[in-house]
PDB file of N, CA and C in Angstrom:
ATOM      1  N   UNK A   1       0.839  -1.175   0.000  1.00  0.00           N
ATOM      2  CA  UNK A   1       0.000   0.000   0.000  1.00  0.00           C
ATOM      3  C   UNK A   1       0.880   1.232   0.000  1.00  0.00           C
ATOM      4  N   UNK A   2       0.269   2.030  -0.936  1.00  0.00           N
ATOM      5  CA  UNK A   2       1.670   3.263  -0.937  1.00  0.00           C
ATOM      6  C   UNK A   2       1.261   4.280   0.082  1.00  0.00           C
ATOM      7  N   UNK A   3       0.034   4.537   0.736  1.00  0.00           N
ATOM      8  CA  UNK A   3      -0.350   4.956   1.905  1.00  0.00           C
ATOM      9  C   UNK A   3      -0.409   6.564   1.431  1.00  0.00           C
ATOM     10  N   UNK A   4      -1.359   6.564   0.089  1.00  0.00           N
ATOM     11  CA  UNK A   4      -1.100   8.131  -0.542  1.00  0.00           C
ATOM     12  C   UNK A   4      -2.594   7.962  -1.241  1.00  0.00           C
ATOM     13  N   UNK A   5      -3.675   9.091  -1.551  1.00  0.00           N
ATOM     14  CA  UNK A   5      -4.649   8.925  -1.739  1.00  0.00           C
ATOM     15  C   UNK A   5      -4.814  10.176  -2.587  1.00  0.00           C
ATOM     16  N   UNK A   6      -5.976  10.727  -2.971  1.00  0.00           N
ATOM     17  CA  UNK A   6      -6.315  11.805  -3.762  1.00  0.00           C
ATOM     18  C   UNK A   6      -7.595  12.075  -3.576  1.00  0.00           C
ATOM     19  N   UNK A   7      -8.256  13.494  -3.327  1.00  0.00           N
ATOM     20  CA  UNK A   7      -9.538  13.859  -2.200  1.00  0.00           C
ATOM     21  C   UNK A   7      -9.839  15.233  -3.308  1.00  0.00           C
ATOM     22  N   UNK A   8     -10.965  15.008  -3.747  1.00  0.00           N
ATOM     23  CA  UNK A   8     -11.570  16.923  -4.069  1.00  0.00           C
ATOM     24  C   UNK A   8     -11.992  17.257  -3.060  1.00  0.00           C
ATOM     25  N   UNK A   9     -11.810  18.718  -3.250  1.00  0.00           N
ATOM     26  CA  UNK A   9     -12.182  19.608  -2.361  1.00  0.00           C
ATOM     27  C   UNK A   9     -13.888  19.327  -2.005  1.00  0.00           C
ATOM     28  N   UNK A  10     -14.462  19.065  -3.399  1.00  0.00           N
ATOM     29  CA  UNK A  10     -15.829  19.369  -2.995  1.00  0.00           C
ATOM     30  C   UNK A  10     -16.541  18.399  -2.191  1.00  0.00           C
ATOM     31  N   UNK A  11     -15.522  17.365  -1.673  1.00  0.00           N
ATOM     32  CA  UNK A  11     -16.074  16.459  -0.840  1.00  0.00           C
ATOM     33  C   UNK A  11     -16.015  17.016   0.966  1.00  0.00           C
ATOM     34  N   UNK A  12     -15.448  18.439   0.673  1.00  0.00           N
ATOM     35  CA  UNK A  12     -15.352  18.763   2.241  1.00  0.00           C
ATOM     36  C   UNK A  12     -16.963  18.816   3.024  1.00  0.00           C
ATOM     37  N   UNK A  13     -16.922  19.128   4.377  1.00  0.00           N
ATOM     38  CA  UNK A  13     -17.646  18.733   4.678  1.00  0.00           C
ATOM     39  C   UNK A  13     -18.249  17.555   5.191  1.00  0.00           C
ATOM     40  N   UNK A  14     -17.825  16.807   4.590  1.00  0.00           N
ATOM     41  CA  UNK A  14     -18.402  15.037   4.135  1.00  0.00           C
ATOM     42  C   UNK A  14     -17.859  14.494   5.661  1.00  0.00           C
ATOM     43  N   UNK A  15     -18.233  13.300   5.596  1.00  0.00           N
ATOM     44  CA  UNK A  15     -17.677  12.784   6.922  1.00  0.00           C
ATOM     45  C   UNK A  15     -15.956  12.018   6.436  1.00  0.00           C
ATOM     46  N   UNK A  16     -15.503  11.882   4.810  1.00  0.00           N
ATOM     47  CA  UNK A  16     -14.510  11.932   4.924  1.00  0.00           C
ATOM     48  C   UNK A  16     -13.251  12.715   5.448  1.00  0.00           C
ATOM     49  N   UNK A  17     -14.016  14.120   5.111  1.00  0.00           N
ATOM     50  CA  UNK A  17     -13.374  15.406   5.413  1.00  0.00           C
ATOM     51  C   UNK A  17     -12.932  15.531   7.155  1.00  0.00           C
ATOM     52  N   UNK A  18     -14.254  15.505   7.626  1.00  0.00           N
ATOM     53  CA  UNK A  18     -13.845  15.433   8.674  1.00  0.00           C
ATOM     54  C   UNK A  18     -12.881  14.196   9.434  1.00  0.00           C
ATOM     55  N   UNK A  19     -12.512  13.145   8.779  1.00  0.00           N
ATOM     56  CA  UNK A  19     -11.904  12.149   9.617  1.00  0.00           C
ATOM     57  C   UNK A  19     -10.508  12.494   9.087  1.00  0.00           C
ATOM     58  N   UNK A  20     -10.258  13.239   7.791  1.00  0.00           N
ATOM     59  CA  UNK A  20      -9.246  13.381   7.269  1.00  0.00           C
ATOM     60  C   UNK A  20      -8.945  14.416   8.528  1.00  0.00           C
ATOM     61  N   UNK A  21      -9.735  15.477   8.543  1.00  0.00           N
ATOM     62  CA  UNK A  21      -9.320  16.680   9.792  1.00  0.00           C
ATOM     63  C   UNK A  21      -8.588  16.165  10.768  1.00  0.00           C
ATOM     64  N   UNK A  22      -9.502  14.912  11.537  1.00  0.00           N
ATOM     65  CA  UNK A  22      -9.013  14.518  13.075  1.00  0.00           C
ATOM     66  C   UNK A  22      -7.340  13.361  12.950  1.00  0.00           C
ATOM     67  N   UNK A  23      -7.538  12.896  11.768  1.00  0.00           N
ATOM     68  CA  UNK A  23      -6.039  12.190  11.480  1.00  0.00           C
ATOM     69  C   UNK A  23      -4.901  13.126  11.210  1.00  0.00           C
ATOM     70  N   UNK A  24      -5.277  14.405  10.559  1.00  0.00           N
ATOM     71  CA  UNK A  24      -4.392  15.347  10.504  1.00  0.00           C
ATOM     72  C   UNK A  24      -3.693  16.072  11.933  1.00  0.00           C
ATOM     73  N   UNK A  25      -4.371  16.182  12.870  1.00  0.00           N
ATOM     74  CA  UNK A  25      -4.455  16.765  13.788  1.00  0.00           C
ATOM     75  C   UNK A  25      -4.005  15.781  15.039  1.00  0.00           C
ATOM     76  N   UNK A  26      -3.825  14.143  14.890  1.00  0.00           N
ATOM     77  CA  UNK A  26      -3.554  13.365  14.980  1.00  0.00           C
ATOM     78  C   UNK A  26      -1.730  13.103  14.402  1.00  0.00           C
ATOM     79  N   UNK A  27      -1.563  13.529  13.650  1.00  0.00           N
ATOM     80  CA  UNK A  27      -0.227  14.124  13.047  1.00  0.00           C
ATOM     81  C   UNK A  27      -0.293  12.520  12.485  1.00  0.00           C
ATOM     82  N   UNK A  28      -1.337  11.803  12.067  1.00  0.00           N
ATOM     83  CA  UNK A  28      -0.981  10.508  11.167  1.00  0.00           C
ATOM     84  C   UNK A  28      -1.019  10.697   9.098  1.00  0.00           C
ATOM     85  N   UNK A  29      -1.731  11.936   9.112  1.00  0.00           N
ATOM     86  CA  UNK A  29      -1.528  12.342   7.712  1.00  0.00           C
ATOM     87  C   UNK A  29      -1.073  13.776   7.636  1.00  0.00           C
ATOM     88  N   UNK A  30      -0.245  13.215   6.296  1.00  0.00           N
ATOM     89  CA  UNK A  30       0.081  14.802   5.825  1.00  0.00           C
ATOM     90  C   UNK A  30      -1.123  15.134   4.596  1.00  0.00           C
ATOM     91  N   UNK A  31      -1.296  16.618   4.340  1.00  0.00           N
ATOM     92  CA  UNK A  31      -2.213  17.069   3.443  1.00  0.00           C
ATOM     93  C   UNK A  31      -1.879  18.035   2.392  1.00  0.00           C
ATOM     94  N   UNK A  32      -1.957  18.225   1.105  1.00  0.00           N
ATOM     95  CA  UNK A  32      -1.300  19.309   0.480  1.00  0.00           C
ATOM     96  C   UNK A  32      -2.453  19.144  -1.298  1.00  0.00           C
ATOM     97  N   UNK A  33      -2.461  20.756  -1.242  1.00  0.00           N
ATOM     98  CA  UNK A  33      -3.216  20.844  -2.177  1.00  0.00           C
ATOM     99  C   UNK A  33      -2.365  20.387  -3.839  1.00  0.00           C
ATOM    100  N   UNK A  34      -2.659  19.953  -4.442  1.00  0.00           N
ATOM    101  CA  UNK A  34      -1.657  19.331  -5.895  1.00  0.00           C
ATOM    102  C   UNK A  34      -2.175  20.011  -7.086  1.00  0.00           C
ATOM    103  N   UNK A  35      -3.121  20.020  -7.070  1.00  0.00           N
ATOM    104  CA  UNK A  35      -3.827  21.645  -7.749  1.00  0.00           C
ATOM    105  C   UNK A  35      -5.290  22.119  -7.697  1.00  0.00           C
ATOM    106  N   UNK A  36      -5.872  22.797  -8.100  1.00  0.00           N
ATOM    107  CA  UNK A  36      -7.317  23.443  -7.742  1.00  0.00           C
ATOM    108  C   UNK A  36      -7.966  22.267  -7.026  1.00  0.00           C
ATOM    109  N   UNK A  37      -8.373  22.098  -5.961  1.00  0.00           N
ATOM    110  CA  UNK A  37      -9.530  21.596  -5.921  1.00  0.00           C
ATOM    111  C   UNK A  37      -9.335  20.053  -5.257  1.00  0.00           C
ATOM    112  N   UNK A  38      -7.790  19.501  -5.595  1.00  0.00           N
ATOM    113  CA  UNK A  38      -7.648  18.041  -5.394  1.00  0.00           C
ATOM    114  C   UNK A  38      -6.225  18.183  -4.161  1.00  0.00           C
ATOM    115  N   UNK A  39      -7.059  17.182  -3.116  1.00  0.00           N
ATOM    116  CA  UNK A  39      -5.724  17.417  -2.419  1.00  0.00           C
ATOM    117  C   UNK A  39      -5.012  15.820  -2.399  1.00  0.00           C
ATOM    118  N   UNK A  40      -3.395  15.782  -2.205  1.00  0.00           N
ATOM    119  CA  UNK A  40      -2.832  14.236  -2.112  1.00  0.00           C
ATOM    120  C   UNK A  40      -3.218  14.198  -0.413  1.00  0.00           C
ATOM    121  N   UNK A  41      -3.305  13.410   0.120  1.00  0.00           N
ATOM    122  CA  UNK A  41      -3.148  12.389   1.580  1.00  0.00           C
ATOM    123  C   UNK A  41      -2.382  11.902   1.648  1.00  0.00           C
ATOM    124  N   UNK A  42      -1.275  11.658   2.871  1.00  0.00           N
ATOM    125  CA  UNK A  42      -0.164  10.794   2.942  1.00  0.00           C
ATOM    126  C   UNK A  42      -0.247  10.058   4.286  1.00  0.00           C
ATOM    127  N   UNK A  43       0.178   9.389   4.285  1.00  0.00           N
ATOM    128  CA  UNK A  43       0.499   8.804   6.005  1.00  0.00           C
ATOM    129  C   UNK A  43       1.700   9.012   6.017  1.00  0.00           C
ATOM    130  N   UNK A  44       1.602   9.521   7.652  1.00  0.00           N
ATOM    131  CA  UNK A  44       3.114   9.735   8.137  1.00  0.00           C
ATOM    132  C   UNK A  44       3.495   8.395   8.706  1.00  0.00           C
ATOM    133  N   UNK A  45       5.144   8.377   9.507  1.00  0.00           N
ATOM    134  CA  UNK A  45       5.373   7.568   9.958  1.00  0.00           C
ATOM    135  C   UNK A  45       4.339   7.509  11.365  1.00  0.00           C
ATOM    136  N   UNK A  46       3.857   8.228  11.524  1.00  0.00           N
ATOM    137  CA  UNK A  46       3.175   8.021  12.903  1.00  0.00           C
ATOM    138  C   UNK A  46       1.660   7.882  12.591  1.00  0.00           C
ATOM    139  N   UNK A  47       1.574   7.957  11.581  1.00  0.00           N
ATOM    140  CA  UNK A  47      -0.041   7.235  10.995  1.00  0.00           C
ATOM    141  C   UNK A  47       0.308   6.008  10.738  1.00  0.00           C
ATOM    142  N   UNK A  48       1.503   5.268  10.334  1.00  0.00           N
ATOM    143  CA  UNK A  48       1.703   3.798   9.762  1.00  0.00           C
ATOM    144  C   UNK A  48       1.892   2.867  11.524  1.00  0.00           C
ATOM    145  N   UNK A  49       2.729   3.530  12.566  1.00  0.00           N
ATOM    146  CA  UNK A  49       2.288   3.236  13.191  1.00  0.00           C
ATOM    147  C   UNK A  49       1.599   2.500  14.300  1.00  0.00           C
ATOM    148  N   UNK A  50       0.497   4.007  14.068  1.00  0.00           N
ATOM    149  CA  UNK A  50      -0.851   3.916  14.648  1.00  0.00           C
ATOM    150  C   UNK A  50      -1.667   2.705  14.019  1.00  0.00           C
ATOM    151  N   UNK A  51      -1.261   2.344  12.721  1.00  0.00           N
ATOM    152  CA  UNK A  51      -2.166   1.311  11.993  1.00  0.00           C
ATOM    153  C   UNK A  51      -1.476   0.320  11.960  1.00  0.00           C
ATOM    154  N   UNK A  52      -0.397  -0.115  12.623  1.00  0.00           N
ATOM    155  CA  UNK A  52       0.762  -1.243  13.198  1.00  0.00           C
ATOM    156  C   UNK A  52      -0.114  -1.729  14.767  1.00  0.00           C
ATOM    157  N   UNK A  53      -0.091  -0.730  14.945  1.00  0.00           N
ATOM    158  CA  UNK A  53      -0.394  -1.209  16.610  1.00  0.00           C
ATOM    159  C   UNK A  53      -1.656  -1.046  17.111  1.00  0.00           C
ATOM    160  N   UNK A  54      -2.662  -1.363  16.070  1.00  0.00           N
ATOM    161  CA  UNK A  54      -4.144  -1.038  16.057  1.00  0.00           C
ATOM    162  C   UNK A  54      -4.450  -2.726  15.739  1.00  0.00           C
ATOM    163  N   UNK A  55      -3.537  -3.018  14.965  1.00  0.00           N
ATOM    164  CA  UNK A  55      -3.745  -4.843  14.513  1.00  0.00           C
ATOM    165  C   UNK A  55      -4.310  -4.845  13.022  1.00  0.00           C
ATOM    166  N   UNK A  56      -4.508  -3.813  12.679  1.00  0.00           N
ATOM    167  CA  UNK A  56      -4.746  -3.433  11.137  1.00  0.00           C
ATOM    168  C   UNK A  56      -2.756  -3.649  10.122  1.00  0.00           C
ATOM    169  N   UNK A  57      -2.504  -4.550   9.152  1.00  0.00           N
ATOM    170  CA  UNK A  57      -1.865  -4.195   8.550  1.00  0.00           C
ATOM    171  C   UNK A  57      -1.603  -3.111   7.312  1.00  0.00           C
ATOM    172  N   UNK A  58      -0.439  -2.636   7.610  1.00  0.00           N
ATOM    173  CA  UNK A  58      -0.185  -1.040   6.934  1.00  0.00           C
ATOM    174  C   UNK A  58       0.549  -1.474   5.786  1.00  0.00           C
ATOM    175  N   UNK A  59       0.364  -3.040   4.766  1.00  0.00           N
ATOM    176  CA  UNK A  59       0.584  -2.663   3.441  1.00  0.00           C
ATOM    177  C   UNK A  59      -0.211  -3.511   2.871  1.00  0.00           C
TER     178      UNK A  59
END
């Protein structure tokens, strides 16, 4: 899993948005706009982890 995703904007709001918020803030994703409208998602090392030691495998 390359642990990298791709999100429009116009889905804010959404309850993706918001879980993306609380993982951000969580310092398990990074966020960055790539151009108008679309942002990439990343997991950090401390989002991979969080999904190590949850019992979820992270690839």
């Amino acid at each position: 899993m390359s642990g990298e995703i791709a999100v429009l904007e116009s889905a804010e709001g959404t309850i993706l948005w918001r879980t993306l918020q609380e993982c951000r803030q969580a310092h398990w994703i990074l966020q960055k706009e790539v151009s108008p409208g679309v942002f990439s998602v990343s997991l950090t090392t401390t989002g991979r982890r969080a999904l190590e030691t949850s019992g979820r495998p992270a690839n």
